[in-house]
ModelCIF file with pLDDT and N, C-alpha, C, O atoms, coordinates in Angstrom:
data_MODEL
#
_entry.id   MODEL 
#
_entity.id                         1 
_entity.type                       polymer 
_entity.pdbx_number_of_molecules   1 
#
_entity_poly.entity_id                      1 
_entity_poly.type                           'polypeptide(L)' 
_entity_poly.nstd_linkage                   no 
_entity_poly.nstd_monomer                   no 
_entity_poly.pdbx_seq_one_letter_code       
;(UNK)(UNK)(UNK)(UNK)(UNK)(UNK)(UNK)(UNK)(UNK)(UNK)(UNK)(UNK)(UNK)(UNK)(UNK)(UNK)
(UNK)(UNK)(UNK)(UNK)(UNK)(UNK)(UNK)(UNK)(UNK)(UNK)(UNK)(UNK)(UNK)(UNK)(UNK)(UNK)
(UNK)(UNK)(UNK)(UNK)(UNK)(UNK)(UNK)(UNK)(UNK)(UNK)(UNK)(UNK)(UNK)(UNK)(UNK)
;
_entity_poly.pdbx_seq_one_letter_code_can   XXXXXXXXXXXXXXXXXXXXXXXXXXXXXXXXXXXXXXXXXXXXXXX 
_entity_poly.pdbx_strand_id                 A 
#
loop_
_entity_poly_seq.entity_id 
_entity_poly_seq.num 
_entity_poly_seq.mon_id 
_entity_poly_seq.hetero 
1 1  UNK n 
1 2  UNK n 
1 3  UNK n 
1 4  UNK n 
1 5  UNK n 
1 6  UNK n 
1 7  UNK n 
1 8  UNK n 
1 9  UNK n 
1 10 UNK n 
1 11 UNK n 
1 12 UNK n 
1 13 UNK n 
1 14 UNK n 
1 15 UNK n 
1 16 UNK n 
1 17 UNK n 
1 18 UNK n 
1 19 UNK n 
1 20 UNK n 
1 21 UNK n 
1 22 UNK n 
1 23 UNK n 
1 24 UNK n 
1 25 UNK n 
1 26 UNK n 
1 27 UNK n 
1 28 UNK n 
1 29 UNK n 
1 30 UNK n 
1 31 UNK n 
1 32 UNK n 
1 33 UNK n 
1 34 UNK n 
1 35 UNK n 
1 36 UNK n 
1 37 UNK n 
1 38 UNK n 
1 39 UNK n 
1 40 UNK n 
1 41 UNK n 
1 42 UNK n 
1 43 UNK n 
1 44 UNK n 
1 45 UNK n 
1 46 UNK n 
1 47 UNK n 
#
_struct_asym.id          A 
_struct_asym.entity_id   1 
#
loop_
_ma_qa_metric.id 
_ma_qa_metric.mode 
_ma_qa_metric.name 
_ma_qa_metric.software_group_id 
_ma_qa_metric.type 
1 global pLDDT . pLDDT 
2 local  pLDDT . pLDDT 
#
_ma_qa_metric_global.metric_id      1 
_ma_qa_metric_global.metric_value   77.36 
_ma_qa_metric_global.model_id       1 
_ma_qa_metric_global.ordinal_id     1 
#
loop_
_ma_qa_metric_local.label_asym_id 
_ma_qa_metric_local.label_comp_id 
_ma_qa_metric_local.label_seq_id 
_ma_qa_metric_local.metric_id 
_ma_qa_metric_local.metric_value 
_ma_qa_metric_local.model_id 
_ma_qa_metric_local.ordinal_id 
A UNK 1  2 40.00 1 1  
A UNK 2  2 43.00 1 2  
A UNK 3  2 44.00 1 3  
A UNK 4  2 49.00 1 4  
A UNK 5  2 51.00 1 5  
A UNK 6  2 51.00 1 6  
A UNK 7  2 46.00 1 7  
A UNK 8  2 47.00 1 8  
A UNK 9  2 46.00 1 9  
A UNK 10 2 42.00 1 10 
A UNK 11 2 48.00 1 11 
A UNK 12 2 52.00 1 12 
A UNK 13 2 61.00 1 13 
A UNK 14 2 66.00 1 14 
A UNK 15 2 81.00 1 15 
A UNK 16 2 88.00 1 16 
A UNK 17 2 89.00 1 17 
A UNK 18 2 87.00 1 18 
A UNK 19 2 89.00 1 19 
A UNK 20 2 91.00 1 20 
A UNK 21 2 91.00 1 21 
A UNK 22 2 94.00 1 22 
A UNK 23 2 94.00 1 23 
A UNK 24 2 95.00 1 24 
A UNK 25 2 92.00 1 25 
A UNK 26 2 89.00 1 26 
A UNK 27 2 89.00 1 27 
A UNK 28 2 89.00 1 28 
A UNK 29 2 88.00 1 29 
A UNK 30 2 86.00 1 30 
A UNK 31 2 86.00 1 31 
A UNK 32 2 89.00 1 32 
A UNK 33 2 88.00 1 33 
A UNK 34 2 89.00 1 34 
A UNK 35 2 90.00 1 35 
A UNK 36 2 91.00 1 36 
A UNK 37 2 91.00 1 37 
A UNK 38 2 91.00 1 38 
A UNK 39 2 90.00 1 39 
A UNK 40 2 90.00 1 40 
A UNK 41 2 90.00 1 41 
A UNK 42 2 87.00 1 42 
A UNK 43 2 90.00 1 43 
A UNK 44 2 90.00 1 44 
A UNK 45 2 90.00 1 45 
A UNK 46 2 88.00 1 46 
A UNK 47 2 88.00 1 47 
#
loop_
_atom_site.group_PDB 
_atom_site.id 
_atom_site.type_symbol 
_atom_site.label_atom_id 
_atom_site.label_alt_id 
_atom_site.label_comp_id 
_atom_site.label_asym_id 
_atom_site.label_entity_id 
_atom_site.label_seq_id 
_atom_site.pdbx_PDB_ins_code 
_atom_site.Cartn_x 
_atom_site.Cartn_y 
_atom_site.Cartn_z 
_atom_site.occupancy 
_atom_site.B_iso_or_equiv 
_atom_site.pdbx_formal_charge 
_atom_site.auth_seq_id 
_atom_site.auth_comp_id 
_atom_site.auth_asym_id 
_atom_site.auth_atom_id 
_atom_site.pdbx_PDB_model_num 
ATOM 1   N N  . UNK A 1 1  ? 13.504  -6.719  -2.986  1.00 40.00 ? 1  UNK A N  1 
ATOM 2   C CA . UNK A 1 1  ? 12.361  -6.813  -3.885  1.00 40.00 ? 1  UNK A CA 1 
ATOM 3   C C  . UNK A 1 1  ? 11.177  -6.148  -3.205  1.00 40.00 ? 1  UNK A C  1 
ATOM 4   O O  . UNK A 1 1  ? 10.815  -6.463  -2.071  1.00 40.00 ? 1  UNK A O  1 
ATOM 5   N N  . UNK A 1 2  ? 10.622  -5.265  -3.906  1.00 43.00 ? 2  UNK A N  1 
ATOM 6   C CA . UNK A 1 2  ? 9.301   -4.620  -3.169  1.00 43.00 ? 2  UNK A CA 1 
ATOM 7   C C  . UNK A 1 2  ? 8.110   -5.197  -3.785  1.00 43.00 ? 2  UNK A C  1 
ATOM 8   O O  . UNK A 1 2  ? 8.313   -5.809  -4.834  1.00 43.00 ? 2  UNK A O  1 
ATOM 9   N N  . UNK A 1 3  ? 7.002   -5.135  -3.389  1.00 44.00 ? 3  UNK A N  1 
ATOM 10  C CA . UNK A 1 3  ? 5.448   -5.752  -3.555  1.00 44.00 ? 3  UNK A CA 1 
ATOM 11  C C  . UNK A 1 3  ? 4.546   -5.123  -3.079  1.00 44.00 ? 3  UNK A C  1 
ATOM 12  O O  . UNK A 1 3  ? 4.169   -5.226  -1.912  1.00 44.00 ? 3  UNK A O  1 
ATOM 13  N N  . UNK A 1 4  ? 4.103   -4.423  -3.883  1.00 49.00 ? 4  UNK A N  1 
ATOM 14  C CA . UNK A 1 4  ? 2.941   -4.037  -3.221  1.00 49.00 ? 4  UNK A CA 1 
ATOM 15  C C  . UNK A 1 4  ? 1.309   -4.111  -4.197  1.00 49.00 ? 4  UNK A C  1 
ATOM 16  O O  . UNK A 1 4  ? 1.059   -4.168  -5.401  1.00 49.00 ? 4  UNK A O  1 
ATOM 17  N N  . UNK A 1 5  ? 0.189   -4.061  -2.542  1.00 51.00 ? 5  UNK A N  1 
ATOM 18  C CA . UNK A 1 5  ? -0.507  -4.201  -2.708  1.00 51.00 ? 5  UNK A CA 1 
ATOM 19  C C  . UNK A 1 5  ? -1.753  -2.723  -3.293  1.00 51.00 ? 5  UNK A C  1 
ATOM 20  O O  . UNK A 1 5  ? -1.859  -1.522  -3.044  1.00 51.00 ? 5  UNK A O  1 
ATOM 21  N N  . UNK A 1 6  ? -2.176  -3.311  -3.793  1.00 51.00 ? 6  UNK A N  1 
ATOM 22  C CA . UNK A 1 6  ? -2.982  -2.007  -3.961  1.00 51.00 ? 6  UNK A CA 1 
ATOM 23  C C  . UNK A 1 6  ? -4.925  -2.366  -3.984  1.00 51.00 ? 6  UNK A C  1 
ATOM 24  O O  . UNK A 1 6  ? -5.533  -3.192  -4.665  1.00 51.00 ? 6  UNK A O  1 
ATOM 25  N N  . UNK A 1 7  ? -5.370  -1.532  -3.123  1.00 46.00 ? 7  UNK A N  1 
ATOM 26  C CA . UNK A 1 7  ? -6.663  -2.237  -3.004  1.00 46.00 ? 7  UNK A CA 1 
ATOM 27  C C  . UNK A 1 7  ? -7.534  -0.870  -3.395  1.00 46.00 ? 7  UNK A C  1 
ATOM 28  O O  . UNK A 1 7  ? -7.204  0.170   -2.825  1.00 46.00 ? 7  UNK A O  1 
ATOM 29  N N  . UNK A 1 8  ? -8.555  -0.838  -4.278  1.00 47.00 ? 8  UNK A N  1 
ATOM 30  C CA . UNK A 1 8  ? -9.642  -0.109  -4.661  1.00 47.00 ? 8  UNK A CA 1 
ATOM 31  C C  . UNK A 1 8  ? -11.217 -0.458  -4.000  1.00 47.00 ? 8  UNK A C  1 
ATOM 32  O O  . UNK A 1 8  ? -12.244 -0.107  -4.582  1.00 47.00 ? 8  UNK A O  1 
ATOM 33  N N  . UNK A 1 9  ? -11.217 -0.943  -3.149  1.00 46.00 ? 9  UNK A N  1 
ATOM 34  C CA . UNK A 1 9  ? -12.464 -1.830  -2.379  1.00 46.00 ? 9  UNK A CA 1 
ATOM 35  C C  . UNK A 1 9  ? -11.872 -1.401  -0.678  1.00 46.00 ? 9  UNK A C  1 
ATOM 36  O O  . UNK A 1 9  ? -10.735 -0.999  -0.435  1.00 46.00 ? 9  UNK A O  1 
ATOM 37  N N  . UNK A 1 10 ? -12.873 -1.596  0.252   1.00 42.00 ? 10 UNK A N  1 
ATOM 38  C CA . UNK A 1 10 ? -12.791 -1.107  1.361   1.00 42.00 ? 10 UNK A CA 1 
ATOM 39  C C  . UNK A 1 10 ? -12.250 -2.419  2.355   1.00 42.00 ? 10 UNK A C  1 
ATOM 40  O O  . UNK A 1 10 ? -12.235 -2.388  3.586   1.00 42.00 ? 10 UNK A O  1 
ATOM 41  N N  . UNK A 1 11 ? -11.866 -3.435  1.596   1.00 48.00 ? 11 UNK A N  1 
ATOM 42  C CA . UNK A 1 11 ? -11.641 -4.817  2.493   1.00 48.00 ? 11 UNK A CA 1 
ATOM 43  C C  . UNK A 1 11 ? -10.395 -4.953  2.778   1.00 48.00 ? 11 UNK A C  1 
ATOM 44  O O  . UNK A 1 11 ? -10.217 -5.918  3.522   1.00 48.00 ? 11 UNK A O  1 
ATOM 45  N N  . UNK A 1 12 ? -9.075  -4.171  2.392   1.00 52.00 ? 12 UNK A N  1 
ATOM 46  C CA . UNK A 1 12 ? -7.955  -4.157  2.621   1.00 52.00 ? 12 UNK A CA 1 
ATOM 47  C C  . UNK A 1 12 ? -7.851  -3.510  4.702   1.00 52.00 ? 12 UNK A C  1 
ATOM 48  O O  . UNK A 1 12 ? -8.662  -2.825  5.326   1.00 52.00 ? 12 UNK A O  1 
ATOM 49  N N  . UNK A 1 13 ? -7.240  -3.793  4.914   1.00 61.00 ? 13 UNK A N  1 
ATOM 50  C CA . UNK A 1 13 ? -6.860  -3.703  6.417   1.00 61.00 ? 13 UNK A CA 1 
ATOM 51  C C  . UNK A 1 13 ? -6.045  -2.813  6.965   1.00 61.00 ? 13 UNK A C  1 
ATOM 52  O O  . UNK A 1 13 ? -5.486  -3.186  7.996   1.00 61.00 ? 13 UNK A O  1 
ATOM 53  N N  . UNK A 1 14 ? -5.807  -1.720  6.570   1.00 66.00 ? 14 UNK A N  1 
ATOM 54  C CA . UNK A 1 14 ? -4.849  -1.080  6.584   1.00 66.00 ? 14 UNK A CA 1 
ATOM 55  C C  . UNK A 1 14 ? -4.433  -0.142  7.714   1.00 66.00 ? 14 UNK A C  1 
ATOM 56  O O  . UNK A 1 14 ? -5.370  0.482   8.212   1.00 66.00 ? 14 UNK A O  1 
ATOM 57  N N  . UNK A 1 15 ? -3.420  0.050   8.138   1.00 81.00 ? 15 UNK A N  1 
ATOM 58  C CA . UNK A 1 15 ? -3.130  0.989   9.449   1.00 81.00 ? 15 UNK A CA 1 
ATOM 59  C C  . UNK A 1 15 ? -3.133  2.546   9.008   1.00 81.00 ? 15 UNK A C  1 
ATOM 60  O O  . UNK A 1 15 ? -3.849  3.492   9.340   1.00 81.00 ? 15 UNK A O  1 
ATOM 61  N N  . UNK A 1 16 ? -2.049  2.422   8.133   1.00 88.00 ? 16 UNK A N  1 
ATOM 62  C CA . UNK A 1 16 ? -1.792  3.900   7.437   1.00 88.00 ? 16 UNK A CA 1 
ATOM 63  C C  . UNK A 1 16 ? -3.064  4.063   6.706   1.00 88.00 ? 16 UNK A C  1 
ATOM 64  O O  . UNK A 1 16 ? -3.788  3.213   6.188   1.00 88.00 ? 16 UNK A O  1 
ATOM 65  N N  . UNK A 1 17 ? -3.225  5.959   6.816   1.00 89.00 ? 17 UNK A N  1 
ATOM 66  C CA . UNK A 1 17 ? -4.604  6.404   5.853   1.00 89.00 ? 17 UNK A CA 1 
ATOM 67  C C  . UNK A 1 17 ? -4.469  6.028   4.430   1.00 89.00 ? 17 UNK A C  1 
ATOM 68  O O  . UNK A 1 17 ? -3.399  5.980   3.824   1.00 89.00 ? 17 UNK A O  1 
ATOM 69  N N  . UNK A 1 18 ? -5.930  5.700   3.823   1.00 87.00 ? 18 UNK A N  1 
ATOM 70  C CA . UNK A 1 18 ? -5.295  5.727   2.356   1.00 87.00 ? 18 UNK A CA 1 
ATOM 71  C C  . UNK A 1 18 ? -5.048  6.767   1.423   1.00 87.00 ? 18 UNK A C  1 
ATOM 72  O O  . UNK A 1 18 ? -5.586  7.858   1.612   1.00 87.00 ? 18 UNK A O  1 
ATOM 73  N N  . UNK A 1 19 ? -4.029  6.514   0.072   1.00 89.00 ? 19 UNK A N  1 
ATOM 74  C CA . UNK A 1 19 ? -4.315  7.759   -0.468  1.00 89.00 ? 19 UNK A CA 1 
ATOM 75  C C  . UNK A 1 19 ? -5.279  7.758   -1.385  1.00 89.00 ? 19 UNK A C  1 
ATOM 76  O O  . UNK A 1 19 ? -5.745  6.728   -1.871  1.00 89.00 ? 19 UNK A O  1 
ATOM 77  N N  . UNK A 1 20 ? -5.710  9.159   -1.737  1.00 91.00 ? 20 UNK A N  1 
ATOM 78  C CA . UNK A 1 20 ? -7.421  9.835   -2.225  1.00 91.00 ? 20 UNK A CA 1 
ATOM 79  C C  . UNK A 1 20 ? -6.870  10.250  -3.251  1.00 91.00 ? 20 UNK A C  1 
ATOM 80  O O  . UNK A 1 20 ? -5.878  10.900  -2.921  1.00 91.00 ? 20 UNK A O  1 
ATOM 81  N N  . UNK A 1 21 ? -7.037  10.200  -4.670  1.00 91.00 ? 21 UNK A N  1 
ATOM 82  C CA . UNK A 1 21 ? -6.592  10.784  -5.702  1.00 91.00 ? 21 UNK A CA 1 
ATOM 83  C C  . UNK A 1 21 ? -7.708  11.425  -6.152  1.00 91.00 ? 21 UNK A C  1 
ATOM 84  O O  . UNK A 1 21 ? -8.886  11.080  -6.241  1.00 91.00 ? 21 UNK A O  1 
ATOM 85  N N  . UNK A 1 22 ? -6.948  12.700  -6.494  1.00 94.00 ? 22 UNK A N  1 
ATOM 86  C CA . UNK A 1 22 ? -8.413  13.658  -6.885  1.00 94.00 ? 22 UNK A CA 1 
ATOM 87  C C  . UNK A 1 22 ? -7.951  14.590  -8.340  1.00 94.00 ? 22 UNK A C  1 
ATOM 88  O O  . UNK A 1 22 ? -6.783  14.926  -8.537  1.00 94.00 ? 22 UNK A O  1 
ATOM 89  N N  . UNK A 1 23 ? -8.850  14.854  -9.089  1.00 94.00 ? 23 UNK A N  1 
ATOM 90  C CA . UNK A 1 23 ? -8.246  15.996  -9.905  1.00 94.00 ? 23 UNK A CA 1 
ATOM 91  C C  . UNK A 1 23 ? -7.641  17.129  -9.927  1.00 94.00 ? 23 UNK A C  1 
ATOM 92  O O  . UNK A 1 23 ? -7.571  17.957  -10.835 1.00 94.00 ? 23 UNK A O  1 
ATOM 93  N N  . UNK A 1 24 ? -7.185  17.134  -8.841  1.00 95.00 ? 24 UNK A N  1 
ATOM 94  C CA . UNK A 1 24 ? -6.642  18.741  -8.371  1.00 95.00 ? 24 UNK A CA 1 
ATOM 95  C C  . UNK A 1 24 ? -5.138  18.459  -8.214  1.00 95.00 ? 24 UNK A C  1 
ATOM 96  O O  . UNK A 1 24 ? -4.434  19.468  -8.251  1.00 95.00 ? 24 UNK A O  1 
ATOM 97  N N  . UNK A 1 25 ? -4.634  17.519  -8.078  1.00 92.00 ? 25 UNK A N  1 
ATOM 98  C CA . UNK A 1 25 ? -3.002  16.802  -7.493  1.00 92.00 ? 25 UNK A CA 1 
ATOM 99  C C  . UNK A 1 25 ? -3.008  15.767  -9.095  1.00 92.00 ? 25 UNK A C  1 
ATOM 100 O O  . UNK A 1 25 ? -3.896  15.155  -9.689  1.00 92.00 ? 25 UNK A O  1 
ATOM 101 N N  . UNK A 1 26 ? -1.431  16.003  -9.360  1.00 89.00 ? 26 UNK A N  1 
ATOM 102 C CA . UNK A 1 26 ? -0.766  15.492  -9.935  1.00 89.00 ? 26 UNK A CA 1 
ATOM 103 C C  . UNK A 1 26 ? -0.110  14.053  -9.405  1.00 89.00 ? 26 UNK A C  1 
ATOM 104 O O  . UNK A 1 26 ? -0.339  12.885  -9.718  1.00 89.00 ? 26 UNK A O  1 
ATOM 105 N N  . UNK A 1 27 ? 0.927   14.749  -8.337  1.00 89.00 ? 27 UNK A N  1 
ATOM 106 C CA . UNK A 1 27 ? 1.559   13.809  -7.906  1.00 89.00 ? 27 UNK A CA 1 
ATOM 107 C C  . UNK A 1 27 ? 1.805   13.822  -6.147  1.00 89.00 ? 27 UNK A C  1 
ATOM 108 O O  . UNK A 1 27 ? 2.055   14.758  -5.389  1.00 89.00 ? 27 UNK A O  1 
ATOM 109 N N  . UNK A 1 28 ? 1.609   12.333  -5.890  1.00 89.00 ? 28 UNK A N  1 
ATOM 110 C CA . UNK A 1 28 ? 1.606   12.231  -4.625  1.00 89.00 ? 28 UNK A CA 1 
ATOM 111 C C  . UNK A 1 28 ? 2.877   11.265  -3.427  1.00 89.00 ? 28 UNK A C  1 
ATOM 112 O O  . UNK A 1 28 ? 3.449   10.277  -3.888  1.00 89.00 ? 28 UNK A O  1 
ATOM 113 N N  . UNK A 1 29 ? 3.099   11.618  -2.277  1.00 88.00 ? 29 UNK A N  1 
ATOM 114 C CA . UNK A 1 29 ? 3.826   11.106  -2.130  1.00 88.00 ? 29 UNK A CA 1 
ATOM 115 C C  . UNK A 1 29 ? 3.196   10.055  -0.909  1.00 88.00 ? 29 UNK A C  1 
ATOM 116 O O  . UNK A 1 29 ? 2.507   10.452  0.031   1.00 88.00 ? 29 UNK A O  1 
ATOM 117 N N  . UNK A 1 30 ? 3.501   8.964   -1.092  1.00 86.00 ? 30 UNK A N  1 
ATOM 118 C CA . UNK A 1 30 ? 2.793   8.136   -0.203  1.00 86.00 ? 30 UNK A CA 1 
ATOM 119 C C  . UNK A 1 30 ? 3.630   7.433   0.545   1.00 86.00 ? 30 UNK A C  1 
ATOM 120 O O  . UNK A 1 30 ? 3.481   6.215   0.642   1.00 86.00 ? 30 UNK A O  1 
ATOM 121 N N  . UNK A 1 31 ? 4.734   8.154   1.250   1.00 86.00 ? 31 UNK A N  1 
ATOM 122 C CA . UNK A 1 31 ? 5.782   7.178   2.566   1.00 86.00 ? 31 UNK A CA 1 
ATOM 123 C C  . UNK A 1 31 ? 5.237   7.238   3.675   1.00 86.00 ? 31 UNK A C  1 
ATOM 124 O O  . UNK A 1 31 ? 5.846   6.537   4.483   1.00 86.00 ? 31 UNK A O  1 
ATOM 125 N N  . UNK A 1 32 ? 3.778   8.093   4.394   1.00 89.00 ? 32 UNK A N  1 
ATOM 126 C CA . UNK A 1 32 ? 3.029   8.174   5.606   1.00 89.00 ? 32 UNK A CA 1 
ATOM 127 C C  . UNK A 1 32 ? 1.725   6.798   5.016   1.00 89.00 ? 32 UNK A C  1 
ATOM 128 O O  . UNK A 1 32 ? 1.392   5.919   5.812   1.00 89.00 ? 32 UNK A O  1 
ATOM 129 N N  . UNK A 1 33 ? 1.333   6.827   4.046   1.00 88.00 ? 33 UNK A N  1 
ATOM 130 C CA . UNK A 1 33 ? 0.536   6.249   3.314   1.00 88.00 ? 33 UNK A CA 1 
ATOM 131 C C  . UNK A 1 33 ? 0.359   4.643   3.303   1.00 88.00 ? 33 UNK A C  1 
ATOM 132 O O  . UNK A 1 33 ? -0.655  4.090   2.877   1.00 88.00 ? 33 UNK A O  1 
ATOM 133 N N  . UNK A 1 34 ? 1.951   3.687   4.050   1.00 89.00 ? 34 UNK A N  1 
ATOM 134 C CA . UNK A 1 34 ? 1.517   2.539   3.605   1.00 89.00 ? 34 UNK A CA 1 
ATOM 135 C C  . UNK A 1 34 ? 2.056   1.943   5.060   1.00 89.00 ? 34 UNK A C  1 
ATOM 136 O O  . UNK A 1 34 ? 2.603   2.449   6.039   1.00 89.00 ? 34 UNK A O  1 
ATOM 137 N N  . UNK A 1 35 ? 1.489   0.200   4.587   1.00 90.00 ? 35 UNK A N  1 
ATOM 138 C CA . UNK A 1 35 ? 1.612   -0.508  6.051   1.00 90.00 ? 35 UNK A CA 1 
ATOM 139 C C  . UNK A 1 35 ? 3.261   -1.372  5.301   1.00 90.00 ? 35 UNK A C  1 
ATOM 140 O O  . UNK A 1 35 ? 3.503   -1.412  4.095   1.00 90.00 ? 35 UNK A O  1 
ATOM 141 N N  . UNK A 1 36 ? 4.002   -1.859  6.206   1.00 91.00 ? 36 UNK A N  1 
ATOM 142 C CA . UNK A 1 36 ? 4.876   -2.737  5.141   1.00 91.00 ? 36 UNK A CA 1 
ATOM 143 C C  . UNK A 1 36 ? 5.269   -4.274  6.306   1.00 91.00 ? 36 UNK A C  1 
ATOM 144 O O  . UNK A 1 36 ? 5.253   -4.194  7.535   1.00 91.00 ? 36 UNK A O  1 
ATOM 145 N N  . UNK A 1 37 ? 5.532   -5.327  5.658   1.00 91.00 ? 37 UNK A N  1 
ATOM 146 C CA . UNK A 1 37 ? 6.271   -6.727  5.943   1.00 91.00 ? 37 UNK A CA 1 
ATOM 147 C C  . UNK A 1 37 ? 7.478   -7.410  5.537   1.00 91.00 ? 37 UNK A C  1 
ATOM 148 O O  . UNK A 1 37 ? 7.748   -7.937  4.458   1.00 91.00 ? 37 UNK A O  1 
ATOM 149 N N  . UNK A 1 38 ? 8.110   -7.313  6.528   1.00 91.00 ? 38 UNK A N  1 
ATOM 150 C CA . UNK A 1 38 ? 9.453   -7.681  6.012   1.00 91.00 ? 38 UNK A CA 1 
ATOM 151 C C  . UNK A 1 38 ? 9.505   -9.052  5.838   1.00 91.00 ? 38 UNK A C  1 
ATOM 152 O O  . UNK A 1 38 ? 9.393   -9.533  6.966   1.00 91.00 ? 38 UNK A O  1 
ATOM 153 N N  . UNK A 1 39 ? 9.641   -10.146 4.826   1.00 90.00 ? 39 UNK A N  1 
ATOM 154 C CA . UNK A 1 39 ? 9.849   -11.443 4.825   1.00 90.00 ? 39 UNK A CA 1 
ATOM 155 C C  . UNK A 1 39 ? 11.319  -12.040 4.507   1.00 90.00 ? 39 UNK A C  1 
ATOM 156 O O  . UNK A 1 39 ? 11.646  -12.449 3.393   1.00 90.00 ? 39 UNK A O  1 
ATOM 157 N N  . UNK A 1 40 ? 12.030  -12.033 5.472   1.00 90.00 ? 40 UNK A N  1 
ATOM 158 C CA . UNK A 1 40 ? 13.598  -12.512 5.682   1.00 90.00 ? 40 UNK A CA 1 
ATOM 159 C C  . UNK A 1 40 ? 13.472  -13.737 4.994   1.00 90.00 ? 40 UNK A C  1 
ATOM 160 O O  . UNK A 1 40 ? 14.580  -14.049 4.559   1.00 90.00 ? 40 UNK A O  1 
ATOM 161 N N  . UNK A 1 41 ? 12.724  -14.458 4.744   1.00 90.00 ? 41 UNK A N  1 
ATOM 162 C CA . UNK A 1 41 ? 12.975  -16.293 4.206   1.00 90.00 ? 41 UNK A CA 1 
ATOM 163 C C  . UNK A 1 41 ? 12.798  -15.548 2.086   1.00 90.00 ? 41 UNK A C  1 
ATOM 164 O O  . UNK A 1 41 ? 13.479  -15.713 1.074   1.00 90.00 ? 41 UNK A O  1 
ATOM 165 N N  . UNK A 1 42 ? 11.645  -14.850 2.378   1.00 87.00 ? 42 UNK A N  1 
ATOM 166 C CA . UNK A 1 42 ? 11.531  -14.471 0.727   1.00 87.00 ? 42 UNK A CA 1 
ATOM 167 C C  . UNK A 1 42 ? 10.431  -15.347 0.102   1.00 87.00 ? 42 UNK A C  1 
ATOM 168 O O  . UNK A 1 42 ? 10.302  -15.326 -1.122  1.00 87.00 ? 42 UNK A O  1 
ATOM 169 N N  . UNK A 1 43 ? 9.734   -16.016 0.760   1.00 90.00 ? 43 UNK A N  1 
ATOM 170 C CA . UNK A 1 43 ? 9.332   -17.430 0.680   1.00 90.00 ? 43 UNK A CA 1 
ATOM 171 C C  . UNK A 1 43 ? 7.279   -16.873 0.423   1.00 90.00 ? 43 UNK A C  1 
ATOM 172 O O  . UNK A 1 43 ? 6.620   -17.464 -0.433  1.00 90.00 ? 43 UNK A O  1 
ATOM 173 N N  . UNK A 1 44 ? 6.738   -15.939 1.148   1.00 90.00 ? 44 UNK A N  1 
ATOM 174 C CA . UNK A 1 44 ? 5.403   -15.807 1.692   1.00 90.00 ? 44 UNK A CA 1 
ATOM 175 C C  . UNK A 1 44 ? 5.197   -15.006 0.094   1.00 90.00 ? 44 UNK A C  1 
ATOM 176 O O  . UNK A 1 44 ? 5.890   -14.187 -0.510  1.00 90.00 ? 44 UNK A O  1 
ATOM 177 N N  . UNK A 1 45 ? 3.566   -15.866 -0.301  1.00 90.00 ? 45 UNK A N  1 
ATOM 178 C CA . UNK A 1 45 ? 3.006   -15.260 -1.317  1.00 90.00 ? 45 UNK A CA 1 
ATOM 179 C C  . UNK A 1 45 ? 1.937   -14.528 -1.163  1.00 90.00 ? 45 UNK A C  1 
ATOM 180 O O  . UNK A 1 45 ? 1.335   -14.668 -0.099  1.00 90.00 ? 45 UNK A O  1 
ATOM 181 N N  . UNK A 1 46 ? 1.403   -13.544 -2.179  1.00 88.00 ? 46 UNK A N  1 
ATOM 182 C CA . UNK A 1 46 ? 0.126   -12.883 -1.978  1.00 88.00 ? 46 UNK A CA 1 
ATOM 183 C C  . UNK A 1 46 ? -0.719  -13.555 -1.429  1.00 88.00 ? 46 UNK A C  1 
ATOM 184 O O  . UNK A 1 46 ? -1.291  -13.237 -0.386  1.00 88.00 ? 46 UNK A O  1 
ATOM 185 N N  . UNK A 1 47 ? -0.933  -14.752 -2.185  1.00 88.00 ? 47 UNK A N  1 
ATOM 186 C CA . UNK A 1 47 ? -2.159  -15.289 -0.935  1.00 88.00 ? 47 UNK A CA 1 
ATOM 187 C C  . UNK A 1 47 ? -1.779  -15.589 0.586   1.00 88.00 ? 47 UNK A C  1 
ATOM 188 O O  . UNK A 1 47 ? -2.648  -15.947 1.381   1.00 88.00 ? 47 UNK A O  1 
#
């Protein structure tokens, strides 16, 4: 199951750069782009 977060505000924490969407690009590929957590129990919520 994947989850992700997506933050438009500067308070997210992030390691990886973010991506910049601009009018000039269609489509982007964002696998350098994100941080990820593996939760083996399945159990941990957004908050």
């Amino acid at each position: 199951i994947f989850l992700f977060i997506f933050s438009f505000g500067h308070t997210l924490l992030a390691k990886a750069p973010p991506v910049t969407l601009n009018d000039q690009t269609e489509h982007y590929k964002i696998d350098l782009n994100f941080d990820y957590l593996e939760d083996p129990t399945g159990l941990l919520t957004i908050e």
